[in-house]
PDB file of N, CA and C in Angstrom:
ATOM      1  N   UNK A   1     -21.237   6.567 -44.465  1.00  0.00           N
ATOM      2  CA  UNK A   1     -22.076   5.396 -44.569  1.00  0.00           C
ATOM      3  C   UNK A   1     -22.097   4.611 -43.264  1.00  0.00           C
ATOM      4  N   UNK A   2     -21.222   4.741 -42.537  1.00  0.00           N
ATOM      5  CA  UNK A   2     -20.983   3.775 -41.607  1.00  0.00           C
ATOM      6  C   UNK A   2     -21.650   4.493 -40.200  1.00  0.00           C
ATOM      7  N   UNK A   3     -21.778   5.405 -40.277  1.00  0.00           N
ATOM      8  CA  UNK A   3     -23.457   6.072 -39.491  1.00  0.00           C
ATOM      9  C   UNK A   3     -24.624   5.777 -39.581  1.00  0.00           C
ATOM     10  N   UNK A   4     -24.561   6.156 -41.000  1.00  0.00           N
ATOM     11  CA  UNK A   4     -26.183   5.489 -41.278  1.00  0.00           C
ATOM     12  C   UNK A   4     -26.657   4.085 -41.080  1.00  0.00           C
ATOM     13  N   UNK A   5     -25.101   3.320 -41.052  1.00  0.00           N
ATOM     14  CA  UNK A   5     -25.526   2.377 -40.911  1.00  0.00           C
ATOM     15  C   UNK A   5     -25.574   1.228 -39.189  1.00  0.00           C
ATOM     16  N   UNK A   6     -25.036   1.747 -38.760  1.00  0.00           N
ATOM     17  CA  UNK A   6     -25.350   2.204 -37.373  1.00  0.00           C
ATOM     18  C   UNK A   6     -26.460   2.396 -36.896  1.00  0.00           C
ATOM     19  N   UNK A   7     -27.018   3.310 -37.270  1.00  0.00           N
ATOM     20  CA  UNK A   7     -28.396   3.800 -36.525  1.00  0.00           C
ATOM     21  C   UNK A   7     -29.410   2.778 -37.442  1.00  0.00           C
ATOM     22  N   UNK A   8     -29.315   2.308 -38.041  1.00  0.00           N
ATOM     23  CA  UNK A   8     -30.361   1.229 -38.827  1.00  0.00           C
ATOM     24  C   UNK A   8     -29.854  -0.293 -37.850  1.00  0.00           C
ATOM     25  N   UNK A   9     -28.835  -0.280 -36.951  1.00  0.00           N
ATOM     26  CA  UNK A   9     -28.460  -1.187 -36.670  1.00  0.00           C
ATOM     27  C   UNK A   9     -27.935  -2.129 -37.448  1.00  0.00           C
ATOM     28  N   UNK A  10     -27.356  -1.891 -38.379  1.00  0.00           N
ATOM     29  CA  UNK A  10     -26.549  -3.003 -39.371  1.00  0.00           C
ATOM     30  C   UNK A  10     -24.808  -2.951 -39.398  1.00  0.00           C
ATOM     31  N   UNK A  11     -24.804  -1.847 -38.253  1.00  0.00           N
ATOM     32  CA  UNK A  11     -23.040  -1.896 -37.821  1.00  0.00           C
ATOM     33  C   UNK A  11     -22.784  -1.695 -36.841  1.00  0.00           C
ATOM     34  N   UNK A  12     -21.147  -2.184 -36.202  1.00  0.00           N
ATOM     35  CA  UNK A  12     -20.971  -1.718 -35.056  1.00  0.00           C
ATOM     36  C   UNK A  12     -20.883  -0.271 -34.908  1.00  0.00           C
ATOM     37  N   UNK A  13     -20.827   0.435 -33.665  1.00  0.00           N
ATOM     38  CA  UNK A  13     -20.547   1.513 -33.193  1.00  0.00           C
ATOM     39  C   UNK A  13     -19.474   2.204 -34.251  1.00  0.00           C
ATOM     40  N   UNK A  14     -19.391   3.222 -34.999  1.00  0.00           N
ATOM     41  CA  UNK A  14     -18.570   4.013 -35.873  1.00  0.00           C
ATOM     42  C   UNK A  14     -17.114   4.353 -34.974  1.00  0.00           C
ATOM     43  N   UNK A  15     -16.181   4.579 -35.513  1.00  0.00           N
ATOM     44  CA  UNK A  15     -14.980   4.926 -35.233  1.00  0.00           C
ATOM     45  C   UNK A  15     -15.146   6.574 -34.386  1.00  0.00           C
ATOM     46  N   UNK A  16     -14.284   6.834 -32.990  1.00  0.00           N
ATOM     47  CA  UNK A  16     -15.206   7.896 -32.419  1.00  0.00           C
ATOM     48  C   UNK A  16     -14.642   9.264 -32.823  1.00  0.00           C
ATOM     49  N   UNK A  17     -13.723   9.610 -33.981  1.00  0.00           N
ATOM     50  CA  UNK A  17     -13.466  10.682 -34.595  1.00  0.00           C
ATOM     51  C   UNK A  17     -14.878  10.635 -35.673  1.00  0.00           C
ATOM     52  N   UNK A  18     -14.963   9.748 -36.493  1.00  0.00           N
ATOM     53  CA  UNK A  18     -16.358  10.102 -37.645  1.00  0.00           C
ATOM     54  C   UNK A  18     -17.376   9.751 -36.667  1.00  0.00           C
ATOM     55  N   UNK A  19     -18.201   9.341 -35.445  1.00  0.00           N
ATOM     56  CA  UNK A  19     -18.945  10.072 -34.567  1.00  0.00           C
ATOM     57  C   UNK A  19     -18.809  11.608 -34.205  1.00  0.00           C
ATOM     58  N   UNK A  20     -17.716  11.494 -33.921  1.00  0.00           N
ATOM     59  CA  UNK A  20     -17.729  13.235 -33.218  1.00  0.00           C
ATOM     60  C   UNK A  20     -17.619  13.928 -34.304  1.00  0.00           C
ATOM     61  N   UNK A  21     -17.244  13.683 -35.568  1.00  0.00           N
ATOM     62  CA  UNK A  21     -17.250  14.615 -36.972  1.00  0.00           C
ATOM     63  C   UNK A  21     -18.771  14.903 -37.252  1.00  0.00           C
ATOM     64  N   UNK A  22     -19.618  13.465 -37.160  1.00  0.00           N
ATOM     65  CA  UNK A  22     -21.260  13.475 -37.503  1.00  0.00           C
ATOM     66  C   UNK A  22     -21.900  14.528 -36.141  1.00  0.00           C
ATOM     67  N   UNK A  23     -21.786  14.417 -35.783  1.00  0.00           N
ATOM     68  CA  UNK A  23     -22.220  14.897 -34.327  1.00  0.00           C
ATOM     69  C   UNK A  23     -22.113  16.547 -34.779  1.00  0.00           C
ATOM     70  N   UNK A  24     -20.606  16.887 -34.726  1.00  0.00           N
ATOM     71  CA  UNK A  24     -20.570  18.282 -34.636  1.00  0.00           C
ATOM     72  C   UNK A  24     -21.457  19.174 -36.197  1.00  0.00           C
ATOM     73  N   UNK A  25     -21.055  18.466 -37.460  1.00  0.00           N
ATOM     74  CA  UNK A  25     -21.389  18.616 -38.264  1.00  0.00           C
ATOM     75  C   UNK A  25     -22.747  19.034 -38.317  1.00  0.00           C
ATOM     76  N   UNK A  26     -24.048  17.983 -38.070  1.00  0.00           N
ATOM     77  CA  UNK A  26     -24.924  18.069 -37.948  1.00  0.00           C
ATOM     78  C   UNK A  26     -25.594  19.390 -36.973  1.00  0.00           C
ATOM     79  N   UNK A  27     -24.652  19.643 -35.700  1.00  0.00           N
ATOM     80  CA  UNK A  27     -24.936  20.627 -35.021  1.00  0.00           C
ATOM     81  C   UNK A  27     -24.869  21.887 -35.284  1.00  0.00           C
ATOM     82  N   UNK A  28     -24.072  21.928 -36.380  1.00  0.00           N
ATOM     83  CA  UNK A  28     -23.861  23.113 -37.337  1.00  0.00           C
ATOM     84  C   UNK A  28     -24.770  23.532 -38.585  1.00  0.00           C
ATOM     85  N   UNK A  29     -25.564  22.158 -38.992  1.00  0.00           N
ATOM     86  CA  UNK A  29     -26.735  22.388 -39.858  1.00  0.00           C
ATOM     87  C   UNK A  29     -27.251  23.059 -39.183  1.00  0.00           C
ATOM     88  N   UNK A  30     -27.828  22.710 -37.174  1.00  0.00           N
ATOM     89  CA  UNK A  30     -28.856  22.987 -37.071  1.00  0.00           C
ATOM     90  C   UNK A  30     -29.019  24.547 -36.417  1.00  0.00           C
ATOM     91  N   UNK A  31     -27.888  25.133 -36.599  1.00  0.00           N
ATOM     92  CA  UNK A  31     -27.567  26.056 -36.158  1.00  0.00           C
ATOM     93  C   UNK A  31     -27.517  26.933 -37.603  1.00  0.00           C
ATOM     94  N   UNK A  32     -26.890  26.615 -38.303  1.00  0.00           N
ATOM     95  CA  UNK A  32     -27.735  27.718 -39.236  1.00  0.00           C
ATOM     96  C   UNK A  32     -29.044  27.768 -40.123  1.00  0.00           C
ATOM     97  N   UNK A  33     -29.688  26.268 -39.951  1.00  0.00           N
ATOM     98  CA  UNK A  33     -31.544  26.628 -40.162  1.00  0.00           C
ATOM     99  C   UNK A  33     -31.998  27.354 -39.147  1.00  0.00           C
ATOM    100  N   UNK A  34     -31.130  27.408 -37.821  1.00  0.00           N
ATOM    101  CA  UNK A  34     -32.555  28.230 -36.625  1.00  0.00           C
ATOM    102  C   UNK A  34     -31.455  28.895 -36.216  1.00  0.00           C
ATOM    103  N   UNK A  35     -30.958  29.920 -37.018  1.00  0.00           N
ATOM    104  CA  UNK A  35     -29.709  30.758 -36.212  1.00  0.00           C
ATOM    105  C   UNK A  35     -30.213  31.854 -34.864  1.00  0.00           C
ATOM    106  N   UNK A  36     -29.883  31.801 -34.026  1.00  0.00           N
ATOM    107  CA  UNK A  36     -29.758  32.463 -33.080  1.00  0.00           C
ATOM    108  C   UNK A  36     -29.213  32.293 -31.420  1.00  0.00           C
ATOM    109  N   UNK A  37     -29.693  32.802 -30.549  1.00  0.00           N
ATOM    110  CA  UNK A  37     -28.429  32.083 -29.449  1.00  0.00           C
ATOM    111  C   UNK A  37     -29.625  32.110 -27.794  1.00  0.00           C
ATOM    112  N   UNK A  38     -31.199  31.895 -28.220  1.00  0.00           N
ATOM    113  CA  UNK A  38     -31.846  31.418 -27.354  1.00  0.00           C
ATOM    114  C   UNK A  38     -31.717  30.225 -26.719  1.00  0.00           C
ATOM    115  N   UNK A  39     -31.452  29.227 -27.423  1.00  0.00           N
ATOM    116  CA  UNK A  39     -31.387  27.770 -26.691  1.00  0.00           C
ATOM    117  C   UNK A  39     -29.918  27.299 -27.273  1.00  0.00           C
ATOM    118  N   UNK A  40     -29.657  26.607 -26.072  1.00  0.00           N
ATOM    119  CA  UNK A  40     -28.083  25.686 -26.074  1.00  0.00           C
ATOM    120  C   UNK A  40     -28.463  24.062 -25.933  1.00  0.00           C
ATOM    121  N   UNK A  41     -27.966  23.577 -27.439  1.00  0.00           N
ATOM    122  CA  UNK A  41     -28.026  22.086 -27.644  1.00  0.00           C
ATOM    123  C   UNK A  41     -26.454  21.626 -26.987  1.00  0.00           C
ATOM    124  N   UNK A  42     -26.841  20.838 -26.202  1.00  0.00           N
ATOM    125  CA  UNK A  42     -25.539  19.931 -26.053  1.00  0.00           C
ATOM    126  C   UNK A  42     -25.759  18.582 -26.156  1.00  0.00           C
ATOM    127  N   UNK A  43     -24.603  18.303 -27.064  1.00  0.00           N
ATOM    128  CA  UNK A  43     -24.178  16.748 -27.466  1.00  0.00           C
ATOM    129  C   UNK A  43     -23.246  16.306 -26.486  1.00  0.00           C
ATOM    130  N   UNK A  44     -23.263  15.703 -25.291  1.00  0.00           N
ATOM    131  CA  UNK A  44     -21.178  15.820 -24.519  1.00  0.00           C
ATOM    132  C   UNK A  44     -21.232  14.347 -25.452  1.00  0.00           C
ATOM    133  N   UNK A  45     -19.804  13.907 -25.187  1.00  0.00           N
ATOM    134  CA  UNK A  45     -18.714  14.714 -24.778  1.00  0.00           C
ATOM    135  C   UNK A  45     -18.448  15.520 -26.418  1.00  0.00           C
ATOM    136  N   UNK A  46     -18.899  15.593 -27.132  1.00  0.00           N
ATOM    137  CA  UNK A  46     -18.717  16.205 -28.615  1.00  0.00           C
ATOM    138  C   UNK A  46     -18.783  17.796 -28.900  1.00  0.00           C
ATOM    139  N   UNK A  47     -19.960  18.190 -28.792  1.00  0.00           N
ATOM    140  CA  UNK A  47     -20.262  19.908 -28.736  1.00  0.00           C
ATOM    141  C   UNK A  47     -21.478  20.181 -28.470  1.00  0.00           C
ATOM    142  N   UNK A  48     -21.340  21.494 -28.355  1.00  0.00           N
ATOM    143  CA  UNK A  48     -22.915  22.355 -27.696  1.00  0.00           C
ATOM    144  C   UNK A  48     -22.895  23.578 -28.842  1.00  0.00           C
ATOM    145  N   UNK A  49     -23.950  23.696 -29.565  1.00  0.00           N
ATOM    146  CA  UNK A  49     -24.173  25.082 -29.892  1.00  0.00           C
ATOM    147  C   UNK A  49     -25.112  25.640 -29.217  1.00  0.00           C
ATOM    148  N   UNK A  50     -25.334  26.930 -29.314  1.00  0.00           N
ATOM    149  CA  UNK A  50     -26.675  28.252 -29.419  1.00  0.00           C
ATOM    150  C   UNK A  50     -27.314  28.309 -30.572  1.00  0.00           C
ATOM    151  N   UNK A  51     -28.641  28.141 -30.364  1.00  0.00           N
ATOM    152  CA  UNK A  51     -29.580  28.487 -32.061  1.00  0.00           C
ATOM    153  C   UNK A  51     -31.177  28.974 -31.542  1.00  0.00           C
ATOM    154  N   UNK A  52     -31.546  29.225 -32.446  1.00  0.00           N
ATOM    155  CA  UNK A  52     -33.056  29.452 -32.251  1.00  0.00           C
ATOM    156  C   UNK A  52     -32.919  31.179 -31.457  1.00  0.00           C
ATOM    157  N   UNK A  53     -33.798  31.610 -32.958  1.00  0.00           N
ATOM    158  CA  UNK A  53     -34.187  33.251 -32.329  1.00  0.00           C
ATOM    159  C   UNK A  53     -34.760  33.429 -31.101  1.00  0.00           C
ATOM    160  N   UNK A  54     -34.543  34.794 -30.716  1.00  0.00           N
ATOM    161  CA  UNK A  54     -34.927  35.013 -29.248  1.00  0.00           C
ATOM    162  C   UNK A  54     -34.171  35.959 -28.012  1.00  0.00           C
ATOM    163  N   UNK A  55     -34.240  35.742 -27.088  1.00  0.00           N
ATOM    164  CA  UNK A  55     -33.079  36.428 -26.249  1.00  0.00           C
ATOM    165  C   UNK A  55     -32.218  35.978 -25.850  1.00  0.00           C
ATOM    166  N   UNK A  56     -31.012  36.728 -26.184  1.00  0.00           N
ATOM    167  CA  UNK A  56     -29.106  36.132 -26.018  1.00  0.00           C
ATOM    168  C   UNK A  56     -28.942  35.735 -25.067  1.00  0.00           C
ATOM    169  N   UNK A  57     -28.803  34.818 -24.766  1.00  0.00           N
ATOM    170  CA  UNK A  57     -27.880  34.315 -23.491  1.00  0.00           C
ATOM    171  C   UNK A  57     -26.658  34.635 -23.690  1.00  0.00           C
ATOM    172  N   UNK A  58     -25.977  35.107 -22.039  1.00  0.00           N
ATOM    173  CA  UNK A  58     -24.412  35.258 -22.325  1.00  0.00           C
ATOM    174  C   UNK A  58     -23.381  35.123 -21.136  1.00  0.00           C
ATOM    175  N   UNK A  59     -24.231  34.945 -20.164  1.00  0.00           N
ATOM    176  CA  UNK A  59     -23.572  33.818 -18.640  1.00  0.00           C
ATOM    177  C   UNK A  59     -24.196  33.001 -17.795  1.00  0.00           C
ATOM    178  N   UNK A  60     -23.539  31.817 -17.495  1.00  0.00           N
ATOM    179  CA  UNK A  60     -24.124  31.096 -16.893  1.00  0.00           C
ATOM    180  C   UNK A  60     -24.706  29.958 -17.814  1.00  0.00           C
ATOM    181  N   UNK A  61     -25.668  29.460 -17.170  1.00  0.00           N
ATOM    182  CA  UNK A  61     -26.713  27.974 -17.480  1.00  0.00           C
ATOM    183  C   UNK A  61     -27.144  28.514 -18.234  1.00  0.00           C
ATOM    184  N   UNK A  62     -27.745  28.729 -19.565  1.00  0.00           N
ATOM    185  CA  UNK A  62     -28.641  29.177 -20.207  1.00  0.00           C
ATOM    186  C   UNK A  62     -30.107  28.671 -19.729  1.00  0.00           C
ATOM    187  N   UNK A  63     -31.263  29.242 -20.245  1.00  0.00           N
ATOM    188  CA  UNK A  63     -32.651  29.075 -19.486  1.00  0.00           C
ATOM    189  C   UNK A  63     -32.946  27.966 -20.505  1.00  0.00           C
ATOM    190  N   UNK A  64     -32.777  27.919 -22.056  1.00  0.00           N
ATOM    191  CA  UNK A  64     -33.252  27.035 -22.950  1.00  0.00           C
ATOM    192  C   UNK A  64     -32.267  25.892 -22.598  1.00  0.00           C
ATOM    193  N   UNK A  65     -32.370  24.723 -21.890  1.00  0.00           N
ATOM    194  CA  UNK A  65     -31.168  23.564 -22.656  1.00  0.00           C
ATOM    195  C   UNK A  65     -31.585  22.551 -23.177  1.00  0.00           C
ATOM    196  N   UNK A  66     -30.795  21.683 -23.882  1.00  0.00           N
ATOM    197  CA  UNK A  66     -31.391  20.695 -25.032  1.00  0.00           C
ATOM    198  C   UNK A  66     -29.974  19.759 -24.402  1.00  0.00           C
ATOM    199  N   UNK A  67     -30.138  18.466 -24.025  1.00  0.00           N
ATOM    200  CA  UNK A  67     -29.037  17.588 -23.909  1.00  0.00           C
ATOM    201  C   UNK A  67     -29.662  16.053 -24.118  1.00  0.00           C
ATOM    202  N   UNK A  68     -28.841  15.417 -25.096  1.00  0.00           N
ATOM    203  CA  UNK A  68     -28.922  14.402 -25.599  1.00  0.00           C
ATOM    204  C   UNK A  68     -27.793  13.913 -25.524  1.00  0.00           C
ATOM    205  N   UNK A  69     -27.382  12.463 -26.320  1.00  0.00           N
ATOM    206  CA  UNK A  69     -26.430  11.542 -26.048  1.00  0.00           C
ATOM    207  C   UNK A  69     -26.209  11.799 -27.614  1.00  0.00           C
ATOM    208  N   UNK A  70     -24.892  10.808 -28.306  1.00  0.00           N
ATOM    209  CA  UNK A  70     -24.810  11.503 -30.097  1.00  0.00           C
ATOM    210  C   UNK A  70     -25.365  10.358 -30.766  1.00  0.00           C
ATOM    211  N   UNK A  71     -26.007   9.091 -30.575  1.00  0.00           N
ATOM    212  CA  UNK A  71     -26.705   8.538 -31.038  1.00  0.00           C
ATOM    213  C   UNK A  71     -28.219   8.931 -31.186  1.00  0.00           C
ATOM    214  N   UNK A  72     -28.843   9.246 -29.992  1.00  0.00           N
ATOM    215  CA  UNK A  72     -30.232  10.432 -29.758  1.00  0.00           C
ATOM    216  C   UNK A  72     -30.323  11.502 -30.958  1.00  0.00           C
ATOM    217  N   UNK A  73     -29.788  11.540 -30.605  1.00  0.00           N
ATOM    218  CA  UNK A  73     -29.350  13.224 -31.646  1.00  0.00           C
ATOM    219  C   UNK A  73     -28.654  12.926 -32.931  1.00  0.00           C
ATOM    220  N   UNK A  74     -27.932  11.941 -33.480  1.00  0.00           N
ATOM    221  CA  UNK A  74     -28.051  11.587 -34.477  1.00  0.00           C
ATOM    222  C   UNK A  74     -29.267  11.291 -35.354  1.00  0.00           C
ATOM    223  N   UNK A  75     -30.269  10.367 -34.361  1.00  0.00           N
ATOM    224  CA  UNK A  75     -31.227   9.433 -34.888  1.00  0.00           C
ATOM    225  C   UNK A  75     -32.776  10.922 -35.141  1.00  0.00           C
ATOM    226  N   UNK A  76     -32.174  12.019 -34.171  1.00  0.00           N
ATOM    227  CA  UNK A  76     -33.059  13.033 -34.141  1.00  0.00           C
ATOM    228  C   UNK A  76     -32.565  13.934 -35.149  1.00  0.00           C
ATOM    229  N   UNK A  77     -31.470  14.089 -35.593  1.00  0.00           N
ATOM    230  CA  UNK A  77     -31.182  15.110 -36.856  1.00  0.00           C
ATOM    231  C   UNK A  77     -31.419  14.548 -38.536  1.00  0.00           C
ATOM    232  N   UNK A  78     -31.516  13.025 -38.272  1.00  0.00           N
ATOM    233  CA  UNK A  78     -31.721  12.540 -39.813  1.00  0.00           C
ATOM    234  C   UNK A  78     -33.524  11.643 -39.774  1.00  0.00           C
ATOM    235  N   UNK A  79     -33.872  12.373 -39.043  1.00  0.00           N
ATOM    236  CA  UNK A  79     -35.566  12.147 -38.869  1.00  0.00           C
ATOM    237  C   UNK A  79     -35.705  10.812 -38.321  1.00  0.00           C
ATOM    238  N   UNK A  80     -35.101   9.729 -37.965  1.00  0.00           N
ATOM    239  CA  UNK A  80     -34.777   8.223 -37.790  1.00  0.00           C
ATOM    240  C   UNK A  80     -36.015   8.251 -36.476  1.00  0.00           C
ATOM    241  N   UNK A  81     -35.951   9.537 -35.721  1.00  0.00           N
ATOM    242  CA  UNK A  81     -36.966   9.431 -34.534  1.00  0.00           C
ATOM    243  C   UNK A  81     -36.992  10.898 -34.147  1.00  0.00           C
ATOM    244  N   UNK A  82     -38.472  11.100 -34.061  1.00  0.00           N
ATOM    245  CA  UNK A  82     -39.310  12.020 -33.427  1.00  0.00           C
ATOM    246  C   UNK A  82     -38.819  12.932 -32.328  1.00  0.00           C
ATOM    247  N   UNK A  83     -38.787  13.882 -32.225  1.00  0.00           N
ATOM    248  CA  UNK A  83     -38.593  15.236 -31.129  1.00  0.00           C
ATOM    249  C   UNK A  83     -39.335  14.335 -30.247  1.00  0.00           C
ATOM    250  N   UNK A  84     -40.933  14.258 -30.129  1.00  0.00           N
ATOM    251  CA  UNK A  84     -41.339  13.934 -28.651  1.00  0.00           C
ATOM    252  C   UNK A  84     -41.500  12.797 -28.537  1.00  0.00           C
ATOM    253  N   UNK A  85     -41.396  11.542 -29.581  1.00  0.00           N
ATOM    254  CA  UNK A  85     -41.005  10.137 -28.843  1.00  0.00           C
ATOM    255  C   UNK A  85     -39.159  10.332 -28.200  1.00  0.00           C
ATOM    256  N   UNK A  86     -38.785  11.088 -28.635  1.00  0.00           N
ATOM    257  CA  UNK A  86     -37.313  11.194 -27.680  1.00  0.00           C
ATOM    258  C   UNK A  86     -37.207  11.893 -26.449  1.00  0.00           C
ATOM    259  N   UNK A  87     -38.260  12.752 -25.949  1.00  0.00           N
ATOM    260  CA  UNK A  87     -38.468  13.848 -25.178  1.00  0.00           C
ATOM    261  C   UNK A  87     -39.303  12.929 -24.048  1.00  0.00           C
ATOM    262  N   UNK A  88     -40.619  11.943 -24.479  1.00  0.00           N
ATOM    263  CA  UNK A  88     -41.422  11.145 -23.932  1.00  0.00           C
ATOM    264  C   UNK A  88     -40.661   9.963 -23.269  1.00  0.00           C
ATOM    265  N   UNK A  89     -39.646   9.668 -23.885  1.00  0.00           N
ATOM    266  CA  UNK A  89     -38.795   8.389 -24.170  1.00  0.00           C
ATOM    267  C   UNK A  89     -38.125   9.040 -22.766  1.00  0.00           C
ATOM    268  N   UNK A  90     -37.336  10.013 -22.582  1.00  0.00           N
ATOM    269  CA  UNK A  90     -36.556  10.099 -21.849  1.00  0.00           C
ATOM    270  C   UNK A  90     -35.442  10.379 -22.198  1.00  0.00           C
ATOM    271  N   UNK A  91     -35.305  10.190 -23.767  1.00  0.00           N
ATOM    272  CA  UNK A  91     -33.897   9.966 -24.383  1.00  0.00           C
ATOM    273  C   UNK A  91     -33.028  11.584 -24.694  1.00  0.00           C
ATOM    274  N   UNK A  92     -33.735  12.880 -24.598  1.00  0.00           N
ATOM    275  CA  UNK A  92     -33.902  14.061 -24.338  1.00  0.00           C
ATOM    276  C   UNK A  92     -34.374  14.868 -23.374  1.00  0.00           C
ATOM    277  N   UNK A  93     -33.498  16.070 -22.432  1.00  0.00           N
ATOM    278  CA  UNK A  93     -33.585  16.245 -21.396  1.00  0.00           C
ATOM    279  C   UNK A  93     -33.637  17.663 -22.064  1.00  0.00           C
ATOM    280  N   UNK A  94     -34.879  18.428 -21.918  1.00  0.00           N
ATOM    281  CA  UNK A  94     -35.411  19.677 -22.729  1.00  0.00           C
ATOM    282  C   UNK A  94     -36.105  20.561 -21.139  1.00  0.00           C
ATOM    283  N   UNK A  95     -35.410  21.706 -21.651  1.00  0.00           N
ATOM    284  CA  UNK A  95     -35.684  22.606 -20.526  1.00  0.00           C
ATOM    285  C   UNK A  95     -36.151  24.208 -20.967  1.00  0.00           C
ATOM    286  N   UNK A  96     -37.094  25.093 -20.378  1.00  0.00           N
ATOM    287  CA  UNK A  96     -37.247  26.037 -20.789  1.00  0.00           C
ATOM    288  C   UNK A  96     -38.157  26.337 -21.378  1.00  0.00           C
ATOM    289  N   UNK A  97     -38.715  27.502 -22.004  1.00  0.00           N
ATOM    290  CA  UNK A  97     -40.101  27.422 -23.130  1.00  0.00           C
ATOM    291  C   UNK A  97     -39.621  27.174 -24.359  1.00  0.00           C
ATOM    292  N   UNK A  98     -38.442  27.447 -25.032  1.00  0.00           N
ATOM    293  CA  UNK A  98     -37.864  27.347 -26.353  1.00  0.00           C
ATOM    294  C   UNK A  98     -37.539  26.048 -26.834  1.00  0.00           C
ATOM    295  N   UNK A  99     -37.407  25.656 -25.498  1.00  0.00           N
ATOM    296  CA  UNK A  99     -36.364  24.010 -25.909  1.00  0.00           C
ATOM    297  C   UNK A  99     -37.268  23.030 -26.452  1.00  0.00           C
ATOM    298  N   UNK A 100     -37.901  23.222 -27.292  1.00  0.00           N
ATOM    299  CA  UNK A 100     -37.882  22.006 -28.369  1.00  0.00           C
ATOM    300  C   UNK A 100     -38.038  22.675 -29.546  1.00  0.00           C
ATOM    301  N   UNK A 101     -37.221  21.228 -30.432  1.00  0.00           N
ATOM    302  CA  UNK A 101     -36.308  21.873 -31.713  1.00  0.00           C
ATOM    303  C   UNK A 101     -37.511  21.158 -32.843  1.00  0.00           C
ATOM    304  N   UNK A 102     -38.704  20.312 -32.813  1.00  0.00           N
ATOM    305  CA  UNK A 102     -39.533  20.033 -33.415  1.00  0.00           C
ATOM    306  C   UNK A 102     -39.535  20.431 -34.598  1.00  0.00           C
ATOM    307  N   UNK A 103     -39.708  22.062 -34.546  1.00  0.00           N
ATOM    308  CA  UNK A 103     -39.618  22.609 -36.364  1.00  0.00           C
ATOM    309  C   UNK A 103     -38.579  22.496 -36.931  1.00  0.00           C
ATOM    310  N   UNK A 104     -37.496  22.524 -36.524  1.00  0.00           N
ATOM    311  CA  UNK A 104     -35.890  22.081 -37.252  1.00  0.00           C
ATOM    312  C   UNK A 104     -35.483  20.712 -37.291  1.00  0.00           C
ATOM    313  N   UNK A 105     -36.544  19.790 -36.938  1.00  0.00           N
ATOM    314  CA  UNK A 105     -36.323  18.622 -37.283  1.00  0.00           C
ATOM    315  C   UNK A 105     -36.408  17.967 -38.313  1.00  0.00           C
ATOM    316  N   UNK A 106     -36.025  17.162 -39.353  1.00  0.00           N
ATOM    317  CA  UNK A 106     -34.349  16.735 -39.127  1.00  0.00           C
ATOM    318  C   UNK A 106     -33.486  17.652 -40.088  1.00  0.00           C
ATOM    319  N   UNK A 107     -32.245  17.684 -39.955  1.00  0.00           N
ATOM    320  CA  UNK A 107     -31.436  18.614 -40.566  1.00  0.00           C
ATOM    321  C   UNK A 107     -30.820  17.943 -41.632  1.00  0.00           C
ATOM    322  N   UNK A 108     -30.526  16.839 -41.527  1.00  0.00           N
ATOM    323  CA  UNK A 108     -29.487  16.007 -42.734  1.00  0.00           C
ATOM    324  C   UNK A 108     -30.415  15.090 -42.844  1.00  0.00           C
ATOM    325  N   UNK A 109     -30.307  14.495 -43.868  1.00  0.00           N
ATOM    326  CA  UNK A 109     -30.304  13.346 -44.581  1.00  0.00           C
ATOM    327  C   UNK A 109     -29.240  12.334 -44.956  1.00  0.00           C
ATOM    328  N   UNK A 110     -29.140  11.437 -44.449  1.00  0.00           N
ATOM    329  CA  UNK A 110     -28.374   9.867 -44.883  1.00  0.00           C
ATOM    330  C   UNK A 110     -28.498   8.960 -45.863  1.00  0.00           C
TER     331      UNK A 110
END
């Protein structure tokens, strides 16, 4: 609760273990609605997965990257805000032809 209520702005900043619990969690929804290991989401300092069908990456930079902050990407996994008002915004740094997650948007619900 104290996420959701956060991103509605009705609390302070969450305790940064249940941030980084929401964070990773969520990254794990979105990894098994779009399983595969074309594009690499990173949350720092929290986690990065691989998802979205396509061709494996397996050294180096990957060509797809997705990097957000865990409020961004919170507010982007429970629909709170738009793939490309976050992408337009600035608030998402999307690279590659794969990298946007638009159709897997949002993964959880609050």
């Amino acid at each position: 609760m104290a996420i959701s209520a956060w991103l509605s702005g009705e609390a302070e900043k969450p305790a940064r273990p249940a941030l980084a619990a929401a964070v990773r969690l969520s990254l794990r929804a979105l990894a098994a609605d779009a399983p595969g290991r074309s594009v690499e989401v990173r949350v720092p300092p929290f986690a990065a997965v691989q998802c979205v069908e396509g061709l494996r990456h397996t050294r180096g930079t990957p060509p797809n990257v997705i990097e957000t902050d865990p409020r961004t990407w919170l507010e982007l996994a429970t629909g709170r805000l738009q793939w490309t008002d976050a992408v337009e915004g600035g608030r998402v740094t999307a690279s590659g032809t794969r990298a946007d997650l638009a159709h897997w948007l949002p993964v959880v619900r609050l």
